[in-house]
Protein backbone atom coordinates (compact mmCIF):
# COMPACT_ATOMS: atom_id res chain seq x y z
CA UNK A 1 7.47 18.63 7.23
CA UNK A 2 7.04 16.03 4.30
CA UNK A 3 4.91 16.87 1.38
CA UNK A 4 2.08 14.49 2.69
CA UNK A 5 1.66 15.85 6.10
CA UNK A 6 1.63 19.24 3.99
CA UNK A 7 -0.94 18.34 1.76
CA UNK A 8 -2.81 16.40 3.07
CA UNK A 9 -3.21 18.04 6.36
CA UNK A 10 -4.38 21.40 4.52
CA UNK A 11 -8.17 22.54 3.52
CA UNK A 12 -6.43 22.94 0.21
CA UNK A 13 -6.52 19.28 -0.28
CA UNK A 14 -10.56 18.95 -0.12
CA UNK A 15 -10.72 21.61 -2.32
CA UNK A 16 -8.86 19.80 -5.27
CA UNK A 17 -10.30 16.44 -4.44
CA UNK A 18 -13.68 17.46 -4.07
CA UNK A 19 -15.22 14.82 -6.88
CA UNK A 20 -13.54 11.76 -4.69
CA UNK A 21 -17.41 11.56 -3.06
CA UNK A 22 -19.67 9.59 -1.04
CA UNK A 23 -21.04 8.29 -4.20
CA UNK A 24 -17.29 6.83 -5.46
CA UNK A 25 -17.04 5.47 -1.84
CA UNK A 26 -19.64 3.30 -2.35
CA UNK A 27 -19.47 2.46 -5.77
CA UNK A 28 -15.56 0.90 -3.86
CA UNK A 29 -17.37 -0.89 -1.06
CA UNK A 30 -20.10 -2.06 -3.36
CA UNK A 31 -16.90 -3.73 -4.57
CA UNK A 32 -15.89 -5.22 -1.57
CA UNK A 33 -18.82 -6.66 -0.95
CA UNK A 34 -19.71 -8.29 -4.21
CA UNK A 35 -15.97 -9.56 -4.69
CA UNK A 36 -15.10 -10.55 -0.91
CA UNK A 37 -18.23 -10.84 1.26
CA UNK A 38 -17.12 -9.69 4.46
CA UNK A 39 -18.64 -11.31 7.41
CA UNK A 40 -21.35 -8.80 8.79
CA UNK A 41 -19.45 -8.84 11.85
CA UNK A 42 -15.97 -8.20 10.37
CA UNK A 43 -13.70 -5.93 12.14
CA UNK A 44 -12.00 -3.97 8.91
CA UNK A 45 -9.01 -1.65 9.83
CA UNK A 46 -9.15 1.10 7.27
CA UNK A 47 -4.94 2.42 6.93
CA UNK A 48 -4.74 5.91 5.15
CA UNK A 49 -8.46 6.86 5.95
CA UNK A 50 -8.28 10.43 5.68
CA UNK A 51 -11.17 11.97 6.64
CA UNK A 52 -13.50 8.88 6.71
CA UNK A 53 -15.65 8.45 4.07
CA UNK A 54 -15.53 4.76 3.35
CA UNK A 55 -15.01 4.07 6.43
CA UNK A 56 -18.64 5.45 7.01
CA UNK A 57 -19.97 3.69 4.13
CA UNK A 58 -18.54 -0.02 5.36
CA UNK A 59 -19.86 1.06 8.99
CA UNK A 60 -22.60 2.29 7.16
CA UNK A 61 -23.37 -1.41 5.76
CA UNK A 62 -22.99 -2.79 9.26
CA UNK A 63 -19.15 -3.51 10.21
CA UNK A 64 -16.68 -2.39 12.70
CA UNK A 65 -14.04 -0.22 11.55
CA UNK A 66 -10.97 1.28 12.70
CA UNK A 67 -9.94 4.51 10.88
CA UNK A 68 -5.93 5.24 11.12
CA UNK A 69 -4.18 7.97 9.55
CA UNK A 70 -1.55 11.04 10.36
CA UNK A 71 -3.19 13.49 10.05
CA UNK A 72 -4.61 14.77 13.29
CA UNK A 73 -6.63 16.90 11.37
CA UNK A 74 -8.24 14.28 9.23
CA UNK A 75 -9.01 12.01 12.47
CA UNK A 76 -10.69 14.80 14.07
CA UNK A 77 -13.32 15.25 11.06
CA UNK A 78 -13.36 11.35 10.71
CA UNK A 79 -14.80 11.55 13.90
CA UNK A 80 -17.24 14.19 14.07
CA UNK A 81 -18.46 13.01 10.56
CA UNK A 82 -19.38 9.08 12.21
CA UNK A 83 -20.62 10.63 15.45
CA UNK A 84 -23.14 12.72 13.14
CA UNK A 85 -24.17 9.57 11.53
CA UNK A 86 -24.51 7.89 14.88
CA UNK A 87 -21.64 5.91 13.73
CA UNK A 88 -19.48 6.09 16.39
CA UNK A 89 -20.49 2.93 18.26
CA UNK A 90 -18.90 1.20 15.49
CA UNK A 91 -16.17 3.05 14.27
CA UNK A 92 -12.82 4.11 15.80
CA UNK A 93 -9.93 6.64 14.35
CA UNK A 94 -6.99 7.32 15.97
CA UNK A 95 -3.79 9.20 14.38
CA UNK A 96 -1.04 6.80 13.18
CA UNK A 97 1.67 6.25 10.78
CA UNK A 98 1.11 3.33 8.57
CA UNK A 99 4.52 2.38 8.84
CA UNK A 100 3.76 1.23 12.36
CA UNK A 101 1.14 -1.62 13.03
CA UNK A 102 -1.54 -0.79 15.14
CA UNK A 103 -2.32 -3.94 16.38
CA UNK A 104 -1.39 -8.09 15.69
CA UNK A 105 -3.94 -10.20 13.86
CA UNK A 106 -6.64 -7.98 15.21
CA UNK A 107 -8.81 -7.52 11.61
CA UNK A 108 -10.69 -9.30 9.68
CA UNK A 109 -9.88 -7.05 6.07
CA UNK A 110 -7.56 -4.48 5.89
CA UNK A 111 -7.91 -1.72 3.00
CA UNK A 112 -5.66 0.79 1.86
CA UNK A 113 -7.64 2.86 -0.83
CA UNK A 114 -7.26 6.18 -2.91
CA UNK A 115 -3.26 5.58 -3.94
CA UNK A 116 -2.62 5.87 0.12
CA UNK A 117 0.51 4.20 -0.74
CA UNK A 118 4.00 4.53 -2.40
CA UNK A 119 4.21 7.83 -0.42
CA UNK A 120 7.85 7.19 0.72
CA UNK A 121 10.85 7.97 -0.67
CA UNK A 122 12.64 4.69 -0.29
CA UNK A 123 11.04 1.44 -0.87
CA UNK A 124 11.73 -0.25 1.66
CA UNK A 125 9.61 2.39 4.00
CA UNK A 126 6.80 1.55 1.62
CA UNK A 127 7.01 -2.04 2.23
CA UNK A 128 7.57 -1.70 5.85
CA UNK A 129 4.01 0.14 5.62
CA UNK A 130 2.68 -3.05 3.84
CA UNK A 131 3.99 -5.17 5.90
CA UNK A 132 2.58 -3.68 9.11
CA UNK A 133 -1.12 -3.70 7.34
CA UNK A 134 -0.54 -7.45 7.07
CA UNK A 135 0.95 -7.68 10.45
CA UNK A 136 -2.60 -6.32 11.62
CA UNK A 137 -4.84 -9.03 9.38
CA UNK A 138 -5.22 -12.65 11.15
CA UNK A 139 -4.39 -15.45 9.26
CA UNK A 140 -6.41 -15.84 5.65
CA UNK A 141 -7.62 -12.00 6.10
CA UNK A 142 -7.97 -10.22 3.46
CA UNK A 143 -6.49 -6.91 2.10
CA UNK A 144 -8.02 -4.69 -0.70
CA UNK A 145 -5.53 -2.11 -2.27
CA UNK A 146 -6.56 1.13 -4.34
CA UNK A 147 -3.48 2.42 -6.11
CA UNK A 148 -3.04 4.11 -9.34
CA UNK A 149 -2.32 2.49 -12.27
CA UNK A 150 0.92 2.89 -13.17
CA UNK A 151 1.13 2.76 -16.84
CA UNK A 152 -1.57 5.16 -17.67
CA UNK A 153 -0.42 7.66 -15.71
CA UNK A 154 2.86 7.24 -16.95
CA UNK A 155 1.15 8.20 -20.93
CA UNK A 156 -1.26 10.45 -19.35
CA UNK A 157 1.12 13.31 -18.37
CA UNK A 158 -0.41 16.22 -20.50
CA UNK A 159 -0.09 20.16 -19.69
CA UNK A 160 -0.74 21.79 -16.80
CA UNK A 161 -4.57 22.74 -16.00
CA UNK A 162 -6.06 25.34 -14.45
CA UNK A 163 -9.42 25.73 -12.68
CA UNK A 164 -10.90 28.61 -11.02
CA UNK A 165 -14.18 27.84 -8.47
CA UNK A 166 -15.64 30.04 -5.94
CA UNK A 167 -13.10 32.70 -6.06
CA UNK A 168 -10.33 30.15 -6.57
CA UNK A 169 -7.94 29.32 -9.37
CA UNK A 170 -5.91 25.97 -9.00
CA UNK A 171 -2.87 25.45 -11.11
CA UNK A 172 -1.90 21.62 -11.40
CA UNK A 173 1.56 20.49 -12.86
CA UNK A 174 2.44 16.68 -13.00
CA UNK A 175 5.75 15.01 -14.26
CA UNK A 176 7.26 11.86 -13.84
CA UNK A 177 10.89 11.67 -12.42
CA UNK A 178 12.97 8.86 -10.97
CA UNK A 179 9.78 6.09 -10.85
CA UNK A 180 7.68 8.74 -9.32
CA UNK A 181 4.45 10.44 -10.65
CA UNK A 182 4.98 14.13 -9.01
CA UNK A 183 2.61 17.11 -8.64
CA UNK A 184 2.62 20.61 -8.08
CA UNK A 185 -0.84 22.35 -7.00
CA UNK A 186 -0.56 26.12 -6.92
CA UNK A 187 -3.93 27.75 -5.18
CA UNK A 188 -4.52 31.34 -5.89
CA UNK A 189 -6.67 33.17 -3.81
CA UNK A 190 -7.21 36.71 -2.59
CA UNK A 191 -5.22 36.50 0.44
CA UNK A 192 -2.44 34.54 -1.86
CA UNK A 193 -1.19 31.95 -3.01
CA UNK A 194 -0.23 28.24 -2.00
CA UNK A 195 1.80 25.80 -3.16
CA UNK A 196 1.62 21.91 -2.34
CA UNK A 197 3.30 18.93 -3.74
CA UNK A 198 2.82 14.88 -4.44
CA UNK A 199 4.84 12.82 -4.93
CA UNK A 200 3.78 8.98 -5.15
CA UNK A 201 6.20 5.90 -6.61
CA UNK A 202 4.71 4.32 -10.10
CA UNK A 203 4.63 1.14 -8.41
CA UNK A 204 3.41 -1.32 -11.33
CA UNK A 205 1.27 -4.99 -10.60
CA UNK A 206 4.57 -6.81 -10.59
CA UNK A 207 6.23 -4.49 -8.58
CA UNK A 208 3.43 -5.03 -5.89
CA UNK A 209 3.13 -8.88 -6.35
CA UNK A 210 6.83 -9.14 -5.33
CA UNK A 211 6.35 -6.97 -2.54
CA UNK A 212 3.30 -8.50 -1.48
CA UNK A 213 5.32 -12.12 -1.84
CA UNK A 214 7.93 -10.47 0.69
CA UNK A 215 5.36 -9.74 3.24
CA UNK A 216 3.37 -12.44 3.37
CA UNK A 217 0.09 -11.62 1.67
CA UNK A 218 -1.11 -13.96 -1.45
CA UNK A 219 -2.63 -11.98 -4.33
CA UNK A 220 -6.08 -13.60 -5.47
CA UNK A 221 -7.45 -11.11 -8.23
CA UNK A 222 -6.98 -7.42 -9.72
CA UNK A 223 -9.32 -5.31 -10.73
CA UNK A 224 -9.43 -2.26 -13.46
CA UNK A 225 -11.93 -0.40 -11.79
CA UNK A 226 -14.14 0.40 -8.78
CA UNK A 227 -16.78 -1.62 -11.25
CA UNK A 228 -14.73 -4.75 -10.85
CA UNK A 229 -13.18 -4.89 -14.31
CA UNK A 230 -11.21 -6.88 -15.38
CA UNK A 231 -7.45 -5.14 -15.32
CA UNK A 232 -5.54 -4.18 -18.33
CA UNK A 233 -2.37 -2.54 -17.79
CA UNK A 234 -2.71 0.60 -21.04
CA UNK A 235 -6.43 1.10 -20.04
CA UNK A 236 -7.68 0.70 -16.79
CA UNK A 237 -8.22 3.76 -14.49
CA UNK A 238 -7.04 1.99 -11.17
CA UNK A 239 -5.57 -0.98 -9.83
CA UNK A 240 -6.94 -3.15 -7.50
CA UNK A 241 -5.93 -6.31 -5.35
CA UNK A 242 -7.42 -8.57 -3.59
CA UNK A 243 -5.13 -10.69 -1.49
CA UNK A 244 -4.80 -13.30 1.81
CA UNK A 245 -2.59 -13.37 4.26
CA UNK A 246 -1.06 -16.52 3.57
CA UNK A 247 0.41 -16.79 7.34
């Protein structure tokens, strides 16, 4: 099993990432809508949703989505989460790997958010990925990426931390080896321990302007933040991009 479907398939995962809230979600589609301006009627195909939460908030603010992700797990609470919502008459999630494209020129805006990228080992897996979200936007759709920012993460690797919460003590350890940012979560509890892993390529602007070149989609604009500013490479929390499909 890879260290993804691992991970990110585990209650673990929720547990460590518990801050990435509702609240963050929409701060990122309050984003979206300021920068883009989806139609009210756009169908947006969501690749990497996890367990759903923006794609509850964009349903939330009126447009179709399509949730797609690997984890059967995840899918399953997507689901239950927009059918409590009375969401589900808008929203669909279905278990797929983002290497594979769920559909041709079928959505208006594709996103990819929360570093749901760079996972593979080789490159051109991770390409093939982007490719197949722009194989899935029609022509001039839009695509809105949320990836780390590579340089501060590359000056950011400090010592290992340690938090303990509700009768649970999480050991993180991060390192960067071979152009990839790598973690190891340790989660100590009183029926044991578990131990996960990440492991996500430092992919850099440039890197992803060349590979967005190769597949078709034309960046427009980069953001720093999920407050839309402006990005600078040694500062900025995240990287954003806005681009078209230029087919």
């Amino acid at each position: 099993m890879s260290w993804y479907e691992d991970w990110f398939w585990s209650d673990a995962y929720t547990q460590v990432y518990h801050h990435r809230d509702e609240a963050e979600a929409e701060r990122l589609v309050d984003l979206i809508q300021r920068e883009i301006n989806p139609s009210p009627t756009a169908h947006i195909l969501d690749v990497g949703c996890g367990r759903g939460r923006h794609a509850r908030v964009l349903a939330r603010r009126g447009h179709r989505v399509t949730g797609v992700d690997l984890s059967d797990a995840a899918i399953a609470e997507a689901r239950s989460a927009a059918a409590d919502e009375g969401l589900d008459d808008i929203t669909s999630f279905q278990v797929g790997d983002m290497r594979d494209s769920v559909c041709e020129d079928c959505a208006d805006g594709v996103v990819n958010l929360f570093t749901s990228f760079g996972y593979f080992q080789d490159d051109a897996e991770n390409e093939q990925a982007l490719r197949a979200m722009t194989t899935a936007l029609r022509p001039g759709g839009w695509f809105l990426q949320d990836f780390l920012n590579a340089p501060v993460v590359a000056d950011s690797m400090g010592p290992s931390t340690h938090e303990t919460e509700n009768g649970r003590t999480i050991h993180q350890d991060r390192w960067i080896e071979d152009g990839r940012v790598n973690k190891e979560i340790i989660i100590e509890h009183a029926d044991g321990a578990e131990t996960f892993h990440e492991s996500v390529r430092l992919y850099t602007l440039y890197d992803l302007k060349e590979m967005y070149a190769a597949v078709g989609l034309e960046l427009m604009t980069s953001f720093g933040s999920y407050d839309g500013d402006d990005y600078a490479p040694d500062e900025s929390p995240r990287l954003l991009l806005h681009a078209v499909n230029a087919r």
